[in-house]
PDB file of N, CA and C in Angstrom:
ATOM      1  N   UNK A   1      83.775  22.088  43.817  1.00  0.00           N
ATOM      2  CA  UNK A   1      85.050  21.538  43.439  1.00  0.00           C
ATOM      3  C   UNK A   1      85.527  20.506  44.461  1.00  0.00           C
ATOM      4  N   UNK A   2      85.197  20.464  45.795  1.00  0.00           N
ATOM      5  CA  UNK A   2      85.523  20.190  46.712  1.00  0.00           C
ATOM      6  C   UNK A   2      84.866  18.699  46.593  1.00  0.00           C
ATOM      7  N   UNK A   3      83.823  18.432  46.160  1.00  0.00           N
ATOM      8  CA  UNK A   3      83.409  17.376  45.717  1.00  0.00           C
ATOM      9  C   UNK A   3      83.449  16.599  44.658  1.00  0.00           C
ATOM     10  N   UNK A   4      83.979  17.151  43.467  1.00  0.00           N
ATOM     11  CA  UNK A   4      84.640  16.792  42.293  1.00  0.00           C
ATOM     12  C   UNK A   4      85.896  16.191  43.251  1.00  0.00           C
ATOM     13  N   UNK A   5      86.569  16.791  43.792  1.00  0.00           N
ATOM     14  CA  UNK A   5      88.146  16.561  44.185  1.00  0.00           C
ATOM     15  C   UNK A   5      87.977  14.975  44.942  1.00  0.00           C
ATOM     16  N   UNK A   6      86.610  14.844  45.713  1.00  0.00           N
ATOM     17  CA  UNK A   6      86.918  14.060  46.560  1.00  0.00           C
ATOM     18  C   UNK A   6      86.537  12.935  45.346  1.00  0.00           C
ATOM     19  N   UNK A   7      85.736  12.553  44.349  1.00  0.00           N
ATOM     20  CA  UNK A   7      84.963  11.551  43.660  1.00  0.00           C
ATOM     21  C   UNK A   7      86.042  11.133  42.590  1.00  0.00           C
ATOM     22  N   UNK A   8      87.159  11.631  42.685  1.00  0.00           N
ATOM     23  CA  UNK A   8      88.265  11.918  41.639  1.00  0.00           C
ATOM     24  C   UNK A   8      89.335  11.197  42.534  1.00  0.00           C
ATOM     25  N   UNK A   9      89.756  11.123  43.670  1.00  0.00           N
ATOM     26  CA  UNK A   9      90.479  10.772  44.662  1.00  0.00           C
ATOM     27  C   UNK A   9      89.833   9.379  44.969  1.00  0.00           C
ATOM     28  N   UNK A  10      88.968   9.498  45.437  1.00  0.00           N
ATOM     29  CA  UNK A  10      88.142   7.717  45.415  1.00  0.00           C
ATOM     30  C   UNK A  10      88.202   6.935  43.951  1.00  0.00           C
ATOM     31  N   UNK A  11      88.168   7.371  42.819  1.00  0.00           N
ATOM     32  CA  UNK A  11      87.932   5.975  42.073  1.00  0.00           C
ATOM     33  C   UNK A  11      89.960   6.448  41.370  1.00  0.00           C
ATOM     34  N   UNK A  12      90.452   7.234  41.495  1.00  0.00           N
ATOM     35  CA  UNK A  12      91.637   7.304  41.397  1.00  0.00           C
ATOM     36  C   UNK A  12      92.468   5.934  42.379  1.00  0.00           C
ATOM     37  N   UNK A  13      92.294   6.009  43.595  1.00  0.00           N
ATOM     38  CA  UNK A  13      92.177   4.690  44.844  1.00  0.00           C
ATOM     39  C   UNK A  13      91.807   3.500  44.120  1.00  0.00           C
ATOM     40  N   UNK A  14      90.369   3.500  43.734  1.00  0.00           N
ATOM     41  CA  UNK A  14      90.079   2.139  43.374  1.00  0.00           C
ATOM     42  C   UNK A  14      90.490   1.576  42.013  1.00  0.00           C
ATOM     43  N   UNK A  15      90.500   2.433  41.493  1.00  0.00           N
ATOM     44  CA  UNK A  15      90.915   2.076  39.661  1.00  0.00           C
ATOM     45  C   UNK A  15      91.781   2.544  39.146  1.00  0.00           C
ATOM     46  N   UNK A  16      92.748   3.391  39.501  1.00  0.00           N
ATOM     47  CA  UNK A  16      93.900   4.041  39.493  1.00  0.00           C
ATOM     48  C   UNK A  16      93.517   4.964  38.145  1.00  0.00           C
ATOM     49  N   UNK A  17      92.112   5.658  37.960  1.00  0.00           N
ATOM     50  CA  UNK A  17      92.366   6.719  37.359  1.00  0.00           C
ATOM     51  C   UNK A  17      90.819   7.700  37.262  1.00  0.00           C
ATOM     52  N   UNK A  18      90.357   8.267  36.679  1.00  0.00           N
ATOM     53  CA  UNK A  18      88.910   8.662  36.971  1.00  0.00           C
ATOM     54  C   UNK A  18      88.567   9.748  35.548  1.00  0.00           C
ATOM     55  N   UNK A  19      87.685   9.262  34.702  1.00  0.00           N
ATOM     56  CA  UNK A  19      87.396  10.064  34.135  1.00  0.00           C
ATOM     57  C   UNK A  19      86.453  11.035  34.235  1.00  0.00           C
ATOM     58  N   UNK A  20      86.536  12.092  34.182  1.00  0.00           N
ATOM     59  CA  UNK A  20      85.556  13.157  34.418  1.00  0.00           C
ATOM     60  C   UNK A  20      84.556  13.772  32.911  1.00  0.00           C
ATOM     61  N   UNK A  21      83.547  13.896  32.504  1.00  0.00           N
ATOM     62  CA  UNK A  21      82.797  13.999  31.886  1.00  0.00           C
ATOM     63  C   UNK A  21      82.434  15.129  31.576  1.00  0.00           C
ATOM     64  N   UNK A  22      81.782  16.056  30.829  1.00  0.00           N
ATOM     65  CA  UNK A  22      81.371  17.245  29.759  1.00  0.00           C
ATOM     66  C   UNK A  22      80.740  18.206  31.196  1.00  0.00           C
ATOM     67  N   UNK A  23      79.646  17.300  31.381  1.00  0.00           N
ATOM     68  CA  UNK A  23      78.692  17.743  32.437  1.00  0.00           C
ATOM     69  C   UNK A  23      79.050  18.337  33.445  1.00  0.00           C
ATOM     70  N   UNK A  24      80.080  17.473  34.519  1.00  0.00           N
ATOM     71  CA  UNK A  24      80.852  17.954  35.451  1.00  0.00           C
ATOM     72  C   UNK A  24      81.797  19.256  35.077  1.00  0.00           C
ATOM     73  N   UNK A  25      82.657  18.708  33.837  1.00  0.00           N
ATOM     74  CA  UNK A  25      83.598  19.431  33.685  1.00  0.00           C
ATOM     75  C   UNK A  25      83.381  21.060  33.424  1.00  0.00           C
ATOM     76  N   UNK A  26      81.857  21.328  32.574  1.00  0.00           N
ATOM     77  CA  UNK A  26      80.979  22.624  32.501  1.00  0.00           C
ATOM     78  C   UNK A  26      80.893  22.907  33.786  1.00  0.00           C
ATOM     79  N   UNK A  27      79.984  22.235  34.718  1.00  0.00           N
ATOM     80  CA  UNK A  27      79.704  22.784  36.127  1.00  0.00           C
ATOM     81  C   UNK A  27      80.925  23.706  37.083  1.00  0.00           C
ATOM     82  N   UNK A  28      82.457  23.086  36.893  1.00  0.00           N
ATOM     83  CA  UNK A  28      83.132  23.737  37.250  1.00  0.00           C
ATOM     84  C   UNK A  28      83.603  24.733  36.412  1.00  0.00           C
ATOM     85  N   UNK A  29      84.110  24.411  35.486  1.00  0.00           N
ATOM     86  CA  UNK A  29      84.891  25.002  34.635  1.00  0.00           C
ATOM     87  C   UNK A  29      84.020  25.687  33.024  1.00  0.00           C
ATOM     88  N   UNK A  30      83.229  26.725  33.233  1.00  0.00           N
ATOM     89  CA  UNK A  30      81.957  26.811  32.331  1.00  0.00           C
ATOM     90  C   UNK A  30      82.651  27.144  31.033  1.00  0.00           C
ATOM     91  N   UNK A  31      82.254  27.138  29.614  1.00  0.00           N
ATOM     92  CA  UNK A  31      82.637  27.102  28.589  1.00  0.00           C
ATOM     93  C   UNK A  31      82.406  28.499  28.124  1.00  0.00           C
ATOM     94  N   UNK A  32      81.020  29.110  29.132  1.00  0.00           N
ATOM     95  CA  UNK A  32      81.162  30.765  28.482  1.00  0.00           C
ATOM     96  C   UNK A  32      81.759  31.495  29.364  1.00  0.00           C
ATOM     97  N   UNK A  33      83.047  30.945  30.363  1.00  0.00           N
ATOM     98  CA  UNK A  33      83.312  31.889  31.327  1.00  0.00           C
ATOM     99  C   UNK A  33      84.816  31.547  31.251  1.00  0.00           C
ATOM    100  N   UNK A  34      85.213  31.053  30.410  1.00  0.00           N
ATOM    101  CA  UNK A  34      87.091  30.506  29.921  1.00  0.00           C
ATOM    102  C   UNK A  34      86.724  29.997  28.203  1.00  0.00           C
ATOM    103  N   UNK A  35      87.931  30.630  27.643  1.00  0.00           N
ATOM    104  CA  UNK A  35      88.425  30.302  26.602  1.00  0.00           C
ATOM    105  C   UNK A  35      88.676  28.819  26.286  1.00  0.00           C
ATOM    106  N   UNK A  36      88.694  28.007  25.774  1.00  0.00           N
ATOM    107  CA  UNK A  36      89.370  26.294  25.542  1.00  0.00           C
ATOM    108  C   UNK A  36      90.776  26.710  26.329  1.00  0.00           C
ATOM    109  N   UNK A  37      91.614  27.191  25.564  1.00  0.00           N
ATOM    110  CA  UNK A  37      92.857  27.010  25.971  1.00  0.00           C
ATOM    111  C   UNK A  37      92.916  27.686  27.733  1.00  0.00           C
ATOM    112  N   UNK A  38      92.401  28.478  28.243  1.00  0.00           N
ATOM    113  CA  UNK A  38      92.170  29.339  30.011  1.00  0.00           C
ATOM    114  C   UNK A  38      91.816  27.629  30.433  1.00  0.00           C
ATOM    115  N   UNK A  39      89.989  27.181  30.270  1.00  0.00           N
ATOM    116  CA  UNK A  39      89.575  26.414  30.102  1.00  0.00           C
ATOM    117  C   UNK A  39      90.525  24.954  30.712  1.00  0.00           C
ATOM    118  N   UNK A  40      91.530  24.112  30.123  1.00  0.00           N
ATOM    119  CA  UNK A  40      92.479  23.155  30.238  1.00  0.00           C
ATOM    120  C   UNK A  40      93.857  23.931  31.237  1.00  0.00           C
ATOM    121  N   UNK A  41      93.604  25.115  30.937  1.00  0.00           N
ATOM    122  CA  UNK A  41      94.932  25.181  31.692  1.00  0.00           C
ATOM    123  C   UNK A  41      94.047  25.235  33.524  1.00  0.00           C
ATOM    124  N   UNK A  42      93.144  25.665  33.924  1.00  0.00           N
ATOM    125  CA  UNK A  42      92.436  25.755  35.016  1.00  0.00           C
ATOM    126  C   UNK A  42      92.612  24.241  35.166  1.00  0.00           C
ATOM    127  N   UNK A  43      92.243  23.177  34.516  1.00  0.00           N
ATOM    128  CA  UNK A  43      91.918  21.683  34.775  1.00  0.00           C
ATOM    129  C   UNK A  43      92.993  21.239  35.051  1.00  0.00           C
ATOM    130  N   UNK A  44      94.294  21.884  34.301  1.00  0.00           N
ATOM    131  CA  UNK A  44      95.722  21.197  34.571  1.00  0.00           C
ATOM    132  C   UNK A  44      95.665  21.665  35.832  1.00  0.00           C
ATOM    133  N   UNK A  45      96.009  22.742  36.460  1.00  0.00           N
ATOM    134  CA  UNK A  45      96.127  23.751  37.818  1.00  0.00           C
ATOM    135  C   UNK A  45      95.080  22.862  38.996  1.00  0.00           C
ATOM    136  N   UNK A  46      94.149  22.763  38.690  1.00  0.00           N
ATOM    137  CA  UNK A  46      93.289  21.903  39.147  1.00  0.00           C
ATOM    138  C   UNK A  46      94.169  20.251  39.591  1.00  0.00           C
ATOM    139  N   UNK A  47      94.641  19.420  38.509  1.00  0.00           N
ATOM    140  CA  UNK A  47      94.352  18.517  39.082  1.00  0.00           C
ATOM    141  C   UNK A  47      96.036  18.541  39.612  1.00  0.00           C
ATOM    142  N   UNK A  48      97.172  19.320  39.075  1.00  0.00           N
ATOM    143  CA  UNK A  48      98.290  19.609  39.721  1.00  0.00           C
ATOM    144  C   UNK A  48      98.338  19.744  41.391  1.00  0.00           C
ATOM    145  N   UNK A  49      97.327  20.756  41.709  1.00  0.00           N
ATOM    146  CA  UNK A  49      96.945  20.980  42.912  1.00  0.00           C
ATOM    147  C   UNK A  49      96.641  20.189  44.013  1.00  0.00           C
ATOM    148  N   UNK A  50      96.262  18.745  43.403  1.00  0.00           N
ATOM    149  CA  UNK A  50      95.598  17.259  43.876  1.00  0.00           C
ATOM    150  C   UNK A  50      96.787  16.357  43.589  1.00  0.00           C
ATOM    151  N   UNK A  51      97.951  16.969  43.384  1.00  0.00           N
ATOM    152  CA  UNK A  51      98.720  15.880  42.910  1.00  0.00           C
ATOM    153  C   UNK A  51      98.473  14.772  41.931  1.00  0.00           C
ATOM    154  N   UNK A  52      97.471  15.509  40.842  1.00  0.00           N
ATOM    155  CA  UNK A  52      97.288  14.182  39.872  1.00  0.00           C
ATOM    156  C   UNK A  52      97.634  15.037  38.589  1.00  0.00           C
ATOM    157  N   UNK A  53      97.736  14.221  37.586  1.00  0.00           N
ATOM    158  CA  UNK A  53      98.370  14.547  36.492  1.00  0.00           C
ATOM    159  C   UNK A  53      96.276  14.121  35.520  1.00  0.00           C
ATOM    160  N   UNK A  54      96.214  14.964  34.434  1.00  0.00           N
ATOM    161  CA  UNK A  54      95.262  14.551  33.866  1.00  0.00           C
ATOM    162  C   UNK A  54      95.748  14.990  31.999  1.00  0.00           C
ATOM    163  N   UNK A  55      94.698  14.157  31.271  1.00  0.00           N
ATOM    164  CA  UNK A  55      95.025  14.375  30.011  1.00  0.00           C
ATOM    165  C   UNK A  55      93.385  14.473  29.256  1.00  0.00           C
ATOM    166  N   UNK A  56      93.364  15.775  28.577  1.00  0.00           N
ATOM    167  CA  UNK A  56      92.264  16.294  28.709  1.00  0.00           C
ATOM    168  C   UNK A  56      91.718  16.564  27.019  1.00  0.00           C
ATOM    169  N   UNK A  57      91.066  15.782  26.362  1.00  0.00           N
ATOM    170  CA  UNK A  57      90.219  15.399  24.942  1.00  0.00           C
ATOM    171  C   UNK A  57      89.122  16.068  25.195  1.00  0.00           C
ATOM    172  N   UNK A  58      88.862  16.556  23.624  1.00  0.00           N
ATOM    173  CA  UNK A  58      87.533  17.386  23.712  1.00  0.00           C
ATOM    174  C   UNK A  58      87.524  16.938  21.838  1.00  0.00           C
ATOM    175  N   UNK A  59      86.156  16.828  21.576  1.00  0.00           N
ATOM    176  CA  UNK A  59      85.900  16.513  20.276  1.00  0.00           C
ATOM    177  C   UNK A  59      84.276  16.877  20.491  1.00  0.00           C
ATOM    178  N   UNK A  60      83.696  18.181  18.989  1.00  0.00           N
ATOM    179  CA  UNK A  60      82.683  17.888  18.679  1.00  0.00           C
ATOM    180  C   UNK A  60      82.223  18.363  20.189  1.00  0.00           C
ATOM    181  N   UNK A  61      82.548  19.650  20.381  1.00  0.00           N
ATOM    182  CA  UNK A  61      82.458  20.553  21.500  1.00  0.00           C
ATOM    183  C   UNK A  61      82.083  19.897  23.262  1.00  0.00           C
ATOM    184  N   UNK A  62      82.411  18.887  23.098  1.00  0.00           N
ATOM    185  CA  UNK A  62      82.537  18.153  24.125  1.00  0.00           C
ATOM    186  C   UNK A  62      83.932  17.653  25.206  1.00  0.00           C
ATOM    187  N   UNK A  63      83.759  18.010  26.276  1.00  0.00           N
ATOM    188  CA  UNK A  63      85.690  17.978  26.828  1.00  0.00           C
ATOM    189  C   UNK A  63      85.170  16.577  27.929  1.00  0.00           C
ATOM    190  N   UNK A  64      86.231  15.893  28.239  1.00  0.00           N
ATOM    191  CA  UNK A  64      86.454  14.917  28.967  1.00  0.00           C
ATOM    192  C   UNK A  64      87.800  14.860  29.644  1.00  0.00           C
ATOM    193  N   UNK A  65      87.942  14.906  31.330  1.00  0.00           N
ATOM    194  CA  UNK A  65      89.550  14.756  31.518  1.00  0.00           C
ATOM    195  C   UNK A  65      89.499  13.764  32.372  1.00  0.00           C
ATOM    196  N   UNK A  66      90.839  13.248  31.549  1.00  0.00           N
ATOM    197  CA  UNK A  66      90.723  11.610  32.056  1.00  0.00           C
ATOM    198  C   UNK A  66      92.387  12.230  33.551  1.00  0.00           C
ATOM    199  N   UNK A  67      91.917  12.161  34.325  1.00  0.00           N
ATOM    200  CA  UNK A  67      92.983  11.804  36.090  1.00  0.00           C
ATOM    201  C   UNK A  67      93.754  10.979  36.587  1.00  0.00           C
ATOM    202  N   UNK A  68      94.397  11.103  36.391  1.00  0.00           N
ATOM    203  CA  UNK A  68      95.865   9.515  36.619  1.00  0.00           C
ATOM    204  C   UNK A  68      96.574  10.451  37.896  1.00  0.00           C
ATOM    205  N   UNK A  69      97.170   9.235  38.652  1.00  0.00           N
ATOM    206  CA  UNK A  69      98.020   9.948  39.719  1.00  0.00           C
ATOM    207  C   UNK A  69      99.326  10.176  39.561  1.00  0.00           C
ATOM    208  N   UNK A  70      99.834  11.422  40.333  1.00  0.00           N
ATOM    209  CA  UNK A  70     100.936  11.423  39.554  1.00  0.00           C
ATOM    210  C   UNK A  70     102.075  11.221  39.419  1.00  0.00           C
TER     211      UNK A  70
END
């Protein structure tokens, strides 16, 4: 997480936002170990924690959270 946090904080800096991807977002946050709804609320808590605000799409069992600061 600790490295998610930091790669999320750098292009947050450079591009003022960072989307995070299926792949990553499984690695932390696994799909057979949280509910969808547990699932987003961990990611909110997550990026609250970082002081960033995120808004988090999933379609076609795929999740993506896009990181804006907040």
């Amino acid at each position: 997480m600790d490295r998610l946090a930091g790669r999320i904080e750098r292009e947050i800096e450079e591009r003022h936002f960072c989307v995070v991807f299926e792949d990553e977002v499984e690695r932390c946050w696994p799909s057979k170990k949280f509910e969808p709804s547990e699932r987003e609320s961990q990611i909110q808590a997550f990026a609250e924690s970082h002081g960033w605000n995120t808004s988090i799409r999933s379609s076609d069992g795929f999740t993506r959270a896009i990181f804006l600061p907040w």
